[in-house]
C-alpha atoms as a PDB file:
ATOM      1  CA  UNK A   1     266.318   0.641  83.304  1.00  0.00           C
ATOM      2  CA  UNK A   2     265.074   4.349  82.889  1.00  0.00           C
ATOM      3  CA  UNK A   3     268.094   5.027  80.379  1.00  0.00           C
ATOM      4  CA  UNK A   4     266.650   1.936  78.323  1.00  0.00           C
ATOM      5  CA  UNK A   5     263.239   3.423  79.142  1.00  0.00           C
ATOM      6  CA  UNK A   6     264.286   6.973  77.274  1.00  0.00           C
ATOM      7  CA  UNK A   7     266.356   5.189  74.719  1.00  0.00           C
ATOM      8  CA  UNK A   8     263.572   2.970  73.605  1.00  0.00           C
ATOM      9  CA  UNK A   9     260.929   5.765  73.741  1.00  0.00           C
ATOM     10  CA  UNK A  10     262.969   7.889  71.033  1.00  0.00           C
ATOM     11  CA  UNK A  11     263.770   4.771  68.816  1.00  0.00           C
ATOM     12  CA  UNK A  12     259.629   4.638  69.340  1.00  0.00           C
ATOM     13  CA  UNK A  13     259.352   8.380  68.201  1.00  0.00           C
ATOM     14  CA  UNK A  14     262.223   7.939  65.300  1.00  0.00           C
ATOM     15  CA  UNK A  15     260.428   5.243  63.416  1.00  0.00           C
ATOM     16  CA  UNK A  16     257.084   6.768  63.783  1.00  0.00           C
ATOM     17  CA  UNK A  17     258.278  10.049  62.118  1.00  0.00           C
ATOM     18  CA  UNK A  18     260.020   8.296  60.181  1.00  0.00           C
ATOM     19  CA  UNK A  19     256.807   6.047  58.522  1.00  0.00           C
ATOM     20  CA  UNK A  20     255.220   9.308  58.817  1.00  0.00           C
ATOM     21  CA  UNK A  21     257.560  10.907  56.708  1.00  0.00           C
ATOM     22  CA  UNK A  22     257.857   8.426  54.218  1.00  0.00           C
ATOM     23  CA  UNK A  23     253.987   8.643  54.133  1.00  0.00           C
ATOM     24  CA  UNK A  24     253.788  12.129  53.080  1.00  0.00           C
ATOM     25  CA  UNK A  25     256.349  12.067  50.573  1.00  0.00           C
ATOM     26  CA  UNK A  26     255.090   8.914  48.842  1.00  0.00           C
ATOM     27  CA  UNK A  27     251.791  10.576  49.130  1.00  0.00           C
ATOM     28  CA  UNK A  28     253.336  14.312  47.600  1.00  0.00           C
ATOM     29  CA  UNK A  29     254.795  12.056  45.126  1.00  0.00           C
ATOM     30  CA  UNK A  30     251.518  10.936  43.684  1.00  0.00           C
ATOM     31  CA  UNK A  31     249.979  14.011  43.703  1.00  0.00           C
ATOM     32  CA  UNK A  32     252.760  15.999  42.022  1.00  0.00           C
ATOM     33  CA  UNK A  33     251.329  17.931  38.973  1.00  0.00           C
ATOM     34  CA  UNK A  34     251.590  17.172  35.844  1.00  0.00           C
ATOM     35  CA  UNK A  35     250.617  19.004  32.673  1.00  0.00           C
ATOM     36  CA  UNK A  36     247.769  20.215  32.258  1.00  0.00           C
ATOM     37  CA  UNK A  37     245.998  19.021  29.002  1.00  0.00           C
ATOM     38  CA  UNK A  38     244.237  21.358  27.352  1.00  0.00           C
ATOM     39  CA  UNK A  39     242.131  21.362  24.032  1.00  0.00           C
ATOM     40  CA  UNK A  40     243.256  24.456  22.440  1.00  0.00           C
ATOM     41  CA  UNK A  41     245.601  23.692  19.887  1.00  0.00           C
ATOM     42  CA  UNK A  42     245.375  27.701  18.378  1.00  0.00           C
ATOM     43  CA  UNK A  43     245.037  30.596  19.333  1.00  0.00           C
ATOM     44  CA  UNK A  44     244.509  33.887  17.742  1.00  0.00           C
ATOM     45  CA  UNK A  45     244.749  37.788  19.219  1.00  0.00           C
ATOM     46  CA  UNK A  46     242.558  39.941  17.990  1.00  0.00           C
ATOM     47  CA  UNK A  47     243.683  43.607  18.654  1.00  0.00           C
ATOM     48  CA  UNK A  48     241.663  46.004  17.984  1.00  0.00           C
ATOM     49  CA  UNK A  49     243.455  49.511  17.940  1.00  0.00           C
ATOM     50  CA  UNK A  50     242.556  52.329  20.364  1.00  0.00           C
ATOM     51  CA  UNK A  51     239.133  52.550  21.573  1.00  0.00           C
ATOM     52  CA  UNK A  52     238.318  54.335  24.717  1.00  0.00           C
ATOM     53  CA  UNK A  53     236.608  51.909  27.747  1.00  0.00           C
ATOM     54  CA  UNK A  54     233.702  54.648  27.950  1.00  0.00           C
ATOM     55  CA  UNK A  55     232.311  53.538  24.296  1.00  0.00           C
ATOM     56  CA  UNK A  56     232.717  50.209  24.761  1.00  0.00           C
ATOM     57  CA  UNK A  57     232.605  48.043  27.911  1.00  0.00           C
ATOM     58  CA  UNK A  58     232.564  50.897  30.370  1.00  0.00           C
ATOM     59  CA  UNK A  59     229.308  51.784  28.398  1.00  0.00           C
ATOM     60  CA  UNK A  60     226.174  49.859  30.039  1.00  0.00           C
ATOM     61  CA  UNK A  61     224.226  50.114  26.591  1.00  0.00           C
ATOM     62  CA  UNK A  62     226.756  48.388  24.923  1.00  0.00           C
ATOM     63  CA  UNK A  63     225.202  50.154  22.296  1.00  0.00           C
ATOM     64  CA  UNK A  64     228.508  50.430  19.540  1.00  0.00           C
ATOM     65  CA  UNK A  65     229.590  46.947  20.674  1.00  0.00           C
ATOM     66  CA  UNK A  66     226.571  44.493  20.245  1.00  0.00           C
ATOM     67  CA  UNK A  67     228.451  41.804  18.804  1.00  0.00           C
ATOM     68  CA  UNK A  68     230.936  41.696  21.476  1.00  0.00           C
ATOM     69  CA  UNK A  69     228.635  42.519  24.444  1.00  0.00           C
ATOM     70  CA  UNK A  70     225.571  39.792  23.387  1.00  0.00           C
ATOM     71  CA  UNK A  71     227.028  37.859  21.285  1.00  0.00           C
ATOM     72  CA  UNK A  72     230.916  36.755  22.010  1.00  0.00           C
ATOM     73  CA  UNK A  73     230.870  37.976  26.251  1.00  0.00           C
ATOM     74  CA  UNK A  74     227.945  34.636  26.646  1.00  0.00           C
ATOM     75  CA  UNK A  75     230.151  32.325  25.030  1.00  0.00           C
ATOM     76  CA  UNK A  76     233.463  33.478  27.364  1.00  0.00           C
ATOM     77  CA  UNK A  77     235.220  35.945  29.750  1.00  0.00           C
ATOM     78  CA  UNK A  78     234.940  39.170  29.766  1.00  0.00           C
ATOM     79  CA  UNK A  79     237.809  41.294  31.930  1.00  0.00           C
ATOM     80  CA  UNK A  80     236.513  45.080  31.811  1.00  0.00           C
ATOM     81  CA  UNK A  81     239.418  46.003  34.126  1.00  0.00           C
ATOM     82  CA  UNK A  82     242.016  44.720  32.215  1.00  0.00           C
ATOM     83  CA  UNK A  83     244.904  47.321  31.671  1.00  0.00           C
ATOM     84  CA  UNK A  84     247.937  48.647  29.821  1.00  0.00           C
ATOM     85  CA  UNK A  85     249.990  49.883  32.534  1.00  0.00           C
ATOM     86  CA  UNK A  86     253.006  50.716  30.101  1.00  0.00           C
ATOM     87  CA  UNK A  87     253.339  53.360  27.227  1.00  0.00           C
ATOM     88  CA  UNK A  88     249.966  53.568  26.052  1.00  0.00           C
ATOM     89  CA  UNK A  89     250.375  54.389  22.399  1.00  0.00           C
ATOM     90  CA  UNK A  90     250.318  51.394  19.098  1.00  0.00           C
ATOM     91  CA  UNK A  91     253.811  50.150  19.091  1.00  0.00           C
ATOM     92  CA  UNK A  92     254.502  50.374  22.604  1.00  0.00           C
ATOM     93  CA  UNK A  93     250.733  48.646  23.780  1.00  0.00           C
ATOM     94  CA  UNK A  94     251.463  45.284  21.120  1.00  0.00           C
ATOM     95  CA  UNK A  95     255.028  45.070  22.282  1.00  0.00           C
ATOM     96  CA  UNK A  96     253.561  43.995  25.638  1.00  0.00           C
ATOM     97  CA  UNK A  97     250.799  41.561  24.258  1.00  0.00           C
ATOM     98  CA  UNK A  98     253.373  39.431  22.248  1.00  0.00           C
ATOM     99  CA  UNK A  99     256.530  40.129  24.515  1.00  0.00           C
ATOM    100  CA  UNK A 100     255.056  40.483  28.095  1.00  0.00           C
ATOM    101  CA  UNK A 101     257.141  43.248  28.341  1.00  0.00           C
ATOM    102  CA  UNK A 102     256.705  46.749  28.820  1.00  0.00           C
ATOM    103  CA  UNK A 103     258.706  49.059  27.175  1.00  0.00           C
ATOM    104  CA  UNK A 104     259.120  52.696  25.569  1.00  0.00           C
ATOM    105  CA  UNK A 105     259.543  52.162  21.791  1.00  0.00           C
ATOM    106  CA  UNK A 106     259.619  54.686  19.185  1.00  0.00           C
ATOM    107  CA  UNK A 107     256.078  54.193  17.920  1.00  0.00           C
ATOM    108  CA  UNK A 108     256.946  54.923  13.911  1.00  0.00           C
ATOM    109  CA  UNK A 109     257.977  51.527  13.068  1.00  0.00           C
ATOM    110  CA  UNK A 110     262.109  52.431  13.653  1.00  0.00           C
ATOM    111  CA  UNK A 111     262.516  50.047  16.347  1.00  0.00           C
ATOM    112  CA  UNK A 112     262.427  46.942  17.007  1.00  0.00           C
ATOM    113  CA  UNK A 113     261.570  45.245  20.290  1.00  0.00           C
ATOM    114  CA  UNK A 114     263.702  44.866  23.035  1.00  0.00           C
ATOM    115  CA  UNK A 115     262.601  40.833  24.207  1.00  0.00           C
ATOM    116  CA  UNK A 116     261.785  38.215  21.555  1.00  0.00           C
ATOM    117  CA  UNK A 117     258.066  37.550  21.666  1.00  0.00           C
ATOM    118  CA  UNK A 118     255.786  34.506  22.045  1.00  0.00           C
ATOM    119  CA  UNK A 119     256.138  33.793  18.459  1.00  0.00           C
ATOM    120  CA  UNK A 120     260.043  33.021  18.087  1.00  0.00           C
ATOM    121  CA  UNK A 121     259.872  30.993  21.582  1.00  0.00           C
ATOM    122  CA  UNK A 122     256.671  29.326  20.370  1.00  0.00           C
ATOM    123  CA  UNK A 123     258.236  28.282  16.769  1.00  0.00           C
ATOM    124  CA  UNK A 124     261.801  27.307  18.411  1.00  0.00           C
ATOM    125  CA  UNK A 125     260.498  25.172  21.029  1.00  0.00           C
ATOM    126  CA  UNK A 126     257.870  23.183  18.803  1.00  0.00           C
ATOM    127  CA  UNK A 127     260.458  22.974  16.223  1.00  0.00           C
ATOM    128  CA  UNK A 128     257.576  24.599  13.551  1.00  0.00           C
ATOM    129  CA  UNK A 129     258.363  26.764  10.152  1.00  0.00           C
ATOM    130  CA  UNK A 130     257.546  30.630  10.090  1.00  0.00           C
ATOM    131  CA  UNK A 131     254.262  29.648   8.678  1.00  0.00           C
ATOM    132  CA  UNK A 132     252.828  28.549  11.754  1.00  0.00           C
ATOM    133  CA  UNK A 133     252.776  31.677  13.546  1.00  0.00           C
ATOM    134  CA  UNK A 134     251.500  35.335  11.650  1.00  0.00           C
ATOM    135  CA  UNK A 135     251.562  39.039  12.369  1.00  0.00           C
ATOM    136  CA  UNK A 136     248.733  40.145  10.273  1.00  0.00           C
ATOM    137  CA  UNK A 137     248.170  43.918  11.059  1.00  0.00           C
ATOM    138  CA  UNK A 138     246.523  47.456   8.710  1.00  0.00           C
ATOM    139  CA  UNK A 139     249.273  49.147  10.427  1.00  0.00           C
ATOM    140  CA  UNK A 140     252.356  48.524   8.072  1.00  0.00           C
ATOM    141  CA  UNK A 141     254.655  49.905  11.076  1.00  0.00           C
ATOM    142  CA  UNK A 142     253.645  46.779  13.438  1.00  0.00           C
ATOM    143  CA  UNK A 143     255.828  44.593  11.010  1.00  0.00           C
ATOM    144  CA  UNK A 144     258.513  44.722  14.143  1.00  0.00           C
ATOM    145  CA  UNK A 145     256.342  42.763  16.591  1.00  0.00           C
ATOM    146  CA  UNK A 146     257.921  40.048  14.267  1.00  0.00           C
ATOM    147  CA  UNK A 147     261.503  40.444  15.111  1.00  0.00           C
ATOM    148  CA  UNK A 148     263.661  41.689  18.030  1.00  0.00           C
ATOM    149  CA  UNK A 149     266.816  43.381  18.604  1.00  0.00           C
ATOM    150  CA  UNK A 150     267.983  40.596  21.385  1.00  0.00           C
ATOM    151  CA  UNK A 151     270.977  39.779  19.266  1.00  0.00           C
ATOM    152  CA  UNK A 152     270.575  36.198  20.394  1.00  0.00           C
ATOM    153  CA  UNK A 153     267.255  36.248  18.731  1.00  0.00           C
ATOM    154  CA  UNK A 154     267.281  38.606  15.917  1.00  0.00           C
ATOM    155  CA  UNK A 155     266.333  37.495  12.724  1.00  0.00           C
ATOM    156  CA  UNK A 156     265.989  33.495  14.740  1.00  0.00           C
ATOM    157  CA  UNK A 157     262.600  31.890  14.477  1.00  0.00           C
ATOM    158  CA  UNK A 158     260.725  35.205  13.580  1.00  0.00           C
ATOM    159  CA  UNK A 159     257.194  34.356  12.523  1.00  0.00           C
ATOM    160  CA  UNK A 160     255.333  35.158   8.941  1.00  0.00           C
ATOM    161  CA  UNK A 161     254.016  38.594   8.504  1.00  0.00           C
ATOM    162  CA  UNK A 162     251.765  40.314   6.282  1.00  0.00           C
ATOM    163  CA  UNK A 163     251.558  43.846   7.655  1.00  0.00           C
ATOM    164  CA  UNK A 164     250.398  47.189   5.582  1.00  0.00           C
ATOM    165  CA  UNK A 165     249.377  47.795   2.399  1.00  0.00           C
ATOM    166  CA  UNK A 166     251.756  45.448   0.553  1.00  0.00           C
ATOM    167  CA  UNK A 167     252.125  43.466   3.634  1.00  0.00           C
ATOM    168  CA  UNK A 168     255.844  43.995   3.501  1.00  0.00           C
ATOM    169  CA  UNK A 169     255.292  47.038   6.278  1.00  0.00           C
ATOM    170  CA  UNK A 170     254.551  49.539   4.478  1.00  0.00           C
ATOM    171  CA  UNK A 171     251.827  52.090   5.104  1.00  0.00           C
ATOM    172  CA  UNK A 172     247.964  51.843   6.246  1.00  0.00           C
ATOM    173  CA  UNK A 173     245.956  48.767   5.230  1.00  0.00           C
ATOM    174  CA  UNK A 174     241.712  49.624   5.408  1.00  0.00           C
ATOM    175  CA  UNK A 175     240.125  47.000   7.640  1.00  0.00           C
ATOM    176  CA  UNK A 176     237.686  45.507   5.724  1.00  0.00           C
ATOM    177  CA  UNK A 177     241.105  44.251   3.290  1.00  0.00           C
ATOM    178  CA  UNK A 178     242.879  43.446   5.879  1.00  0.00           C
ATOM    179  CA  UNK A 179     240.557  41.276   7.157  1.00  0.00           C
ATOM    180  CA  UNK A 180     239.781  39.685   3.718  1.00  0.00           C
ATOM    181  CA  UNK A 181     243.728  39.083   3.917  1.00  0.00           C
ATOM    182  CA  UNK A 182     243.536  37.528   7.153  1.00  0.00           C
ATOM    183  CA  UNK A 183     241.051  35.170   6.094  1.00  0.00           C
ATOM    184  CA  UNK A 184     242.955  33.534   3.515  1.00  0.00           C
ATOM    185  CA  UNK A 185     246.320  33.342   5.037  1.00  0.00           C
ATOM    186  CA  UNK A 186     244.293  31.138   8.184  1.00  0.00           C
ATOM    187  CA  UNK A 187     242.230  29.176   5.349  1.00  0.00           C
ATOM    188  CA  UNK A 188     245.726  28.325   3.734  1.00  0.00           C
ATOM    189  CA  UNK A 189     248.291  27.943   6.720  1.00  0.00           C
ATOM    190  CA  UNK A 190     246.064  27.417   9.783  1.00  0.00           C
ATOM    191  CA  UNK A 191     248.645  29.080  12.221  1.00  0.00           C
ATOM    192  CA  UNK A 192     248.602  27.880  15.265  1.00  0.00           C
ATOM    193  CA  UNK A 193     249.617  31.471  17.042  1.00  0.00           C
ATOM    194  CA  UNK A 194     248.433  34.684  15.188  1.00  0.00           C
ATOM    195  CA  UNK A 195     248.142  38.437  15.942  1.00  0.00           C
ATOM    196  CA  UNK A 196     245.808  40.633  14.189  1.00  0.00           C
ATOM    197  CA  UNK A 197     245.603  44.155  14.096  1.00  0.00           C
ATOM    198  CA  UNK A 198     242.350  46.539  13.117  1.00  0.00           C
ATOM    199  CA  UNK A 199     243.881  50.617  12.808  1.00  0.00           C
ATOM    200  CA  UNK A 200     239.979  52.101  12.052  1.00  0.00           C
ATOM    201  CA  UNK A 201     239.193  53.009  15.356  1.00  0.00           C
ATOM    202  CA  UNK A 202     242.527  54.482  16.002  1.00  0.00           C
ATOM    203  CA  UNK A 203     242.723  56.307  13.152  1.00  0.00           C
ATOM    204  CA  UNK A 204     239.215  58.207  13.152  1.00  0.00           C
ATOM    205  CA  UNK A 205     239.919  59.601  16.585  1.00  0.00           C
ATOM    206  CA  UNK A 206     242.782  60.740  15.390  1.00  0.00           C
ATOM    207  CA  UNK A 207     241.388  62.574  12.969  1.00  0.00           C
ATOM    208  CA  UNK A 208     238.768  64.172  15.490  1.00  0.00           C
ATOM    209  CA  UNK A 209     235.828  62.470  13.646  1.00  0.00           C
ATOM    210  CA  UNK A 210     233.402  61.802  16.862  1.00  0.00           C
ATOM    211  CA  UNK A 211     230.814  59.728  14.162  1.00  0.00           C
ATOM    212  CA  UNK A 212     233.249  57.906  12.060  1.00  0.00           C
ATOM    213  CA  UNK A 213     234.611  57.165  15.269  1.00  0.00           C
ATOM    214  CA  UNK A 214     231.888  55.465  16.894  1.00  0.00           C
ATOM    215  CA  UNK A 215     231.154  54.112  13.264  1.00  0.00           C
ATOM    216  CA  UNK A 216     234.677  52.522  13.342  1.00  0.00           C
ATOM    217  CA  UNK A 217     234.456  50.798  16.872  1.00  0.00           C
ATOM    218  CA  UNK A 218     230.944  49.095  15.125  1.00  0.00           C
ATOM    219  CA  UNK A 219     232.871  47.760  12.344  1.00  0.00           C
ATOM    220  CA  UNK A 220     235.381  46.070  14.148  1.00  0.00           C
ATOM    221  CA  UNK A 221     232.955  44.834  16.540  1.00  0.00           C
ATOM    222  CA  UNK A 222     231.090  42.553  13.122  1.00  0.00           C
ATOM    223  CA  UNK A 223     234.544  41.416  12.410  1.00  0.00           C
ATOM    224  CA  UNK A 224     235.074  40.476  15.797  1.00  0.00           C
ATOM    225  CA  UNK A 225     231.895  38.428  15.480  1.00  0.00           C
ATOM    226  CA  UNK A 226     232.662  37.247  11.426  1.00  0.00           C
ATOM    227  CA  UNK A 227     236.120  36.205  13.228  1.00  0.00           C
ATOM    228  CA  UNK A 228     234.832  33.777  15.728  1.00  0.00           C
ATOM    229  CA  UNK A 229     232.098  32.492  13.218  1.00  0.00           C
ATOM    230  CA  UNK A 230     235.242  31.718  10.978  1.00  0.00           C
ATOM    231  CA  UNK A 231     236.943  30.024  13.639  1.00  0.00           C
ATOM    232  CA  UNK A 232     233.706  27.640  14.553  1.00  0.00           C
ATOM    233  CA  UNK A 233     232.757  26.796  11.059  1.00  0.00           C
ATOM    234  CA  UNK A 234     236.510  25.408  10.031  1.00  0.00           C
ATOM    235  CA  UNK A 235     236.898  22.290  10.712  1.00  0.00           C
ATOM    236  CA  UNK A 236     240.423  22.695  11.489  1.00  0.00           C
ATOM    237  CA  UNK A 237     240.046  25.518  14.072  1.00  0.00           C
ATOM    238  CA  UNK A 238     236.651  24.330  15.528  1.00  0.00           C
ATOM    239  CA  UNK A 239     236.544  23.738  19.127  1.00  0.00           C
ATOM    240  CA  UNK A 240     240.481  23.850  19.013  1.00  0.00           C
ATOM    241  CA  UNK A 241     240.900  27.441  19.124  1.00  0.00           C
ATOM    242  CA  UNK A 242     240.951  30.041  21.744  1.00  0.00           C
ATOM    243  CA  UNK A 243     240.422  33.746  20.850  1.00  0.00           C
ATOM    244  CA  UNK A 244     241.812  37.057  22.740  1.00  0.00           C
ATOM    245  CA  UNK A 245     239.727  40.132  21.686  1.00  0.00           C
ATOM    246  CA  UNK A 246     241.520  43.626  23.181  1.00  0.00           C
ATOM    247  CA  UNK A 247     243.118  46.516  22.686  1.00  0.00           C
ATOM    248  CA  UNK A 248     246.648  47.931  22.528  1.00  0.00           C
ATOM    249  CA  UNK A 249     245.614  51.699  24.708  1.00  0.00           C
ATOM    250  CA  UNK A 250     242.543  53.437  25.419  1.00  0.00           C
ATOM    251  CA  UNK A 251     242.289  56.988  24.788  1.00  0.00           C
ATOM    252  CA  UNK A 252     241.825  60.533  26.831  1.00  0.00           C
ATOM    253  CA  UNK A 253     239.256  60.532  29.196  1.00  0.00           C
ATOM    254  CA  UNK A 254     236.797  63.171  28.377  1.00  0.00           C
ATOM    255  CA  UNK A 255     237.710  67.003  29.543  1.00  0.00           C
ATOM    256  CA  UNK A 256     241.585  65.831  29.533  1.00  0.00           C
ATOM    257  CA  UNK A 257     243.436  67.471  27.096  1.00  0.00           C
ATOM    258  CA  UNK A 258     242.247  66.940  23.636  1.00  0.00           C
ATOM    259  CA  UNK A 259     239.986  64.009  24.372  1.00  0.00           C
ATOM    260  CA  UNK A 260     238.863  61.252  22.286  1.00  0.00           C
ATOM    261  CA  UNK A 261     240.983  62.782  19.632  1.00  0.00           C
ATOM    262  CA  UNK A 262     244.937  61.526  20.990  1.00  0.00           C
ATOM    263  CA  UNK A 263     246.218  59.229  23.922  1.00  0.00           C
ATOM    264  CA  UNK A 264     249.509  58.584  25.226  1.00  0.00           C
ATOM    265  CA  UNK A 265     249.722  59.418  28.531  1.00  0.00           C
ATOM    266  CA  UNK A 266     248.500  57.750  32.260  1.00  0.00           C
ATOM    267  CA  UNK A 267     245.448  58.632  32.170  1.00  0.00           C
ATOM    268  CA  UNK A 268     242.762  56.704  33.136  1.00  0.00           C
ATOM    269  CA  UNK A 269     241.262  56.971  29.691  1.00  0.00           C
ATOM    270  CA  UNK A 270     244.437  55.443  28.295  1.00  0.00           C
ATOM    271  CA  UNK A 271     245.672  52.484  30.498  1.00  0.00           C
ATOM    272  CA  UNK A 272     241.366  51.169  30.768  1.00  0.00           C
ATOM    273  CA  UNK A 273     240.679  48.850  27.766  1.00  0.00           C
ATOM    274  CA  UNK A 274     239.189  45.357  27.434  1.00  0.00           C
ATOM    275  CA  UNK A 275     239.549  41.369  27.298  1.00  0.00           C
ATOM    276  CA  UNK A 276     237.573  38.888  25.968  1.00  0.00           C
ATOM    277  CA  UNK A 277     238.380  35.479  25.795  1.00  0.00           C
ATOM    278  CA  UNK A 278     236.727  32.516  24.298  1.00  0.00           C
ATOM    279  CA  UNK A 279     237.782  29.094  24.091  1.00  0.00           C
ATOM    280  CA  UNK A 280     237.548  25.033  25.280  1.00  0.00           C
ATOM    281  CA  UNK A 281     239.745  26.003  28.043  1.00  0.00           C
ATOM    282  CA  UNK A 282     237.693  28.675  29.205  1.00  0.00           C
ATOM    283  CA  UNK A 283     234.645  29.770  31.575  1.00  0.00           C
ATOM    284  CA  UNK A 284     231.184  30.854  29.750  1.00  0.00           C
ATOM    285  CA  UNK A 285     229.133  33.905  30.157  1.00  0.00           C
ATOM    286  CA  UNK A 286     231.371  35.251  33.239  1.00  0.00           C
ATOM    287  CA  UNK A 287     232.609  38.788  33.841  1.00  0.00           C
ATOM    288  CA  UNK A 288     235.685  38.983  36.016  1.00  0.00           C
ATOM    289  CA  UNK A 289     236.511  42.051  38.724  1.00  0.00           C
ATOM    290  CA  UNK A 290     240.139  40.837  38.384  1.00  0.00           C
ATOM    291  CA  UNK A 291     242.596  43.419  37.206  1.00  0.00           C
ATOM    292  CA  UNK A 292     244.886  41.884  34.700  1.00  0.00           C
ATOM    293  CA  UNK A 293     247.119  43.594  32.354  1.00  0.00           C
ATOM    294  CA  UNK A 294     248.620  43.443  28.851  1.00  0.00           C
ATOM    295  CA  UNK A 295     251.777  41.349  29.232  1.00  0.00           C
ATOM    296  CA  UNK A 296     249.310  38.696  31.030  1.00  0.00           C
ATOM    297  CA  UNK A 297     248.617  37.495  27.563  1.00  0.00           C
ATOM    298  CA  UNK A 298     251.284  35.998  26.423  1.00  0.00           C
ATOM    299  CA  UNK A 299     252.115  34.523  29.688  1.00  0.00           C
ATOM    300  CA  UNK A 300     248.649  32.787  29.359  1.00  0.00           C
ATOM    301  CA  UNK A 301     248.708  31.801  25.873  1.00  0.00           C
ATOM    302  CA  UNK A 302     252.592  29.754  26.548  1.00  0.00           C
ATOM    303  CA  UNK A 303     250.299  28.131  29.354  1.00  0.00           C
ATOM    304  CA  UNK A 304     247.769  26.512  26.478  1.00  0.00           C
ATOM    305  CA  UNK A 305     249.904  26.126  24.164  1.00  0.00           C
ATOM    306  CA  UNK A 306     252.993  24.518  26.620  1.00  0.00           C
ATOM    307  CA  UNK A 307     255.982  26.366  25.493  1.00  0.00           C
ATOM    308  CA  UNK A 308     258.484  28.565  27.910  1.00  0.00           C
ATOM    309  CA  UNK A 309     258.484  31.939  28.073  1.00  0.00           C
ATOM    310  CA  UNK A 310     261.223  33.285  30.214  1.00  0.00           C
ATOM    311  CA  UNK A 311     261.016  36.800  28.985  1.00  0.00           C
ATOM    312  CA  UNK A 312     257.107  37.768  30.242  1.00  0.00           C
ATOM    313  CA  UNK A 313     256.829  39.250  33.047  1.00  0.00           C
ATOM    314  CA  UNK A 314     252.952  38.669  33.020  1.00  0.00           C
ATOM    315  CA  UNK A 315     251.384  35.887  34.941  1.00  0.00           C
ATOM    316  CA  UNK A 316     248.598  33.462  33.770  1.00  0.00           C
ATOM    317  CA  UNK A 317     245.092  34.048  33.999  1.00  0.00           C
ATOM    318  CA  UNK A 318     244.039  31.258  36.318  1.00  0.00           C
ATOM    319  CA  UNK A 319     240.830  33.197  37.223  1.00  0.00           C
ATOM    320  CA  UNK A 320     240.299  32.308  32.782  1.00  0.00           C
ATOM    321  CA  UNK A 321     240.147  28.949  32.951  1.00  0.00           C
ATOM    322  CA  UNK A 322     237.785  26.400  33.619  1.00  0.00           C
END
């Protein structure tokens, strides 16, 4: 009688854990994610080339970034820690935005990137022509963010480009034209993923021209502005579109070596730039202590726009979204 006793107590216990289990799992099974919809259908990257964190967001006056600062940060996310923790010069600092990569590449325009980028996986997977995804820079050399030497993907689903003053690669482009260019390559093609590049900034520190400088980083910051106004008043774009505003390296922080003038190293100066981020998907008028970095981006934008990315080795923003 006790043996039946035992016997009939863990038949009890079996079916219990048993119902139990089944439970769960029918209850996991209902709750297993799907994905996520999301109502940007474009996105554009707006990379504005080498300004140093202490005359922009690191500067509590805002004072050479209005636009950005009073008008753009309301209407999204800023990240004021976000970082390049890899080479810190042009090529090197967009090779991690489109790849999520880091990697030392000769920054003269000689070599190509090491991992295809966001662009080839992005046009393979959605089965879209080169016309739907554009590397629009004034540097001529950044022509190569449109390519890679992955000999699986060279010269396979590479993007449009019109880089330079030709936009064949060649040279330095002035902002203000590359710009105009910009706008009429969206107007006609409306890309769904595009990069765009602004040298001015860059290129006045390099030249050790402290006003022009400054001068330069207020520019950009109106086309930042004209950029997202573009966006909202086509009716294409509106309310589909989410926007990346950063920068490919900082520069020296003040007292180190030359300054202002050059970057390229680990200093603090170099690896601290800026994100902002507007879009359906995203919060409003929210500044984030997160530290994120450079090859987050395109690990964020395969996220919105649902495509694989195998090669990043970012991670999304979560702390972005909605």
């Amino acid at each position: 009688m006790k043996k039946f006793h035992i016997h009939y107590k863990l038949l009890f216990s079996v079916v219990v854990l048993s119902t139990l289990f089944f439970s769960f799992r029918k209850e996991d099974d209902e709750e297993l994610p799907t994905d996520k919809k999301y109502q940007t259908e474009y996105v554009i990257v707006l990379v504005i080339d080498g300004p140093r964190l202490t005359e922009t967001f690191g500067d509590s006056t805002h004072q050479y970034i209005p636009n950005l600062a009073n008008v753009l940060a309301p209407q999204g996310v800023v990240v004021p820690q976000f970082r390049n923790e890899g080479p810190t010069y042009t090529n090197a600092g967009h090779t991690a935005i489109t790849t999520g990569f880091y990697q030392k590449i000769n920054n003269m325009g000689l070599e190509l990137p090491k991992k295809p980028s966001m662009f080839q996986f992005f046009l393979k997977e959605k089965n879209l022509d080169s016309t739907q995804a554009w590397v629009i820079a004034s540097k001529g050399k950044l022509s190569i963010l449109a390519n890679t030497q992955n000999k699986t993907w060279h010269n396979q689903h590479t993007p449009s480009q019109f880089c330079g003053v030709d936009g064949k690669g060649n040279g330095y482009e002035n902002d203000n034209k590359t710009w105009k260019n910009t706008k009429l390559l969206l107007a006609q093609y409306h890309p769904k993923l595009t990069l765009i590049n602004l040298l001015e900034v860059d290129v006045r520190g390099h030249q050790n021209e402290w006003p022009e400088y400054l001068q330069a980083i207020k520019n950009t910051d109106k086309i930042a502005l004209e950029l997202w106004n573009f966006i909202q008043s086509d009716s294409i774009y509106k309310d589909k579109t989410t926007l990346f505003i950063t920068n490919d390296h900082g520069r020296h922080t003040e007292g180190h070596k030359n300054g202002f003038v050059n970057h390229g190293d680990n200093c603090e100066g170099c690896r601290a730039i800026y994100l902002v981020a507007l879009g359906p998907d995203f919060k409003k008028n929210i500044t984030l202590p997160n530290r994120y970095e450079q090859i987050d981006i395109s690990k964020t934008i395969s996220e919105l726009l649902h495509f694989s990315n195998p090669v990043s080795c970012g991670e999304v923003m979560t702390d972005l979204f909605k």
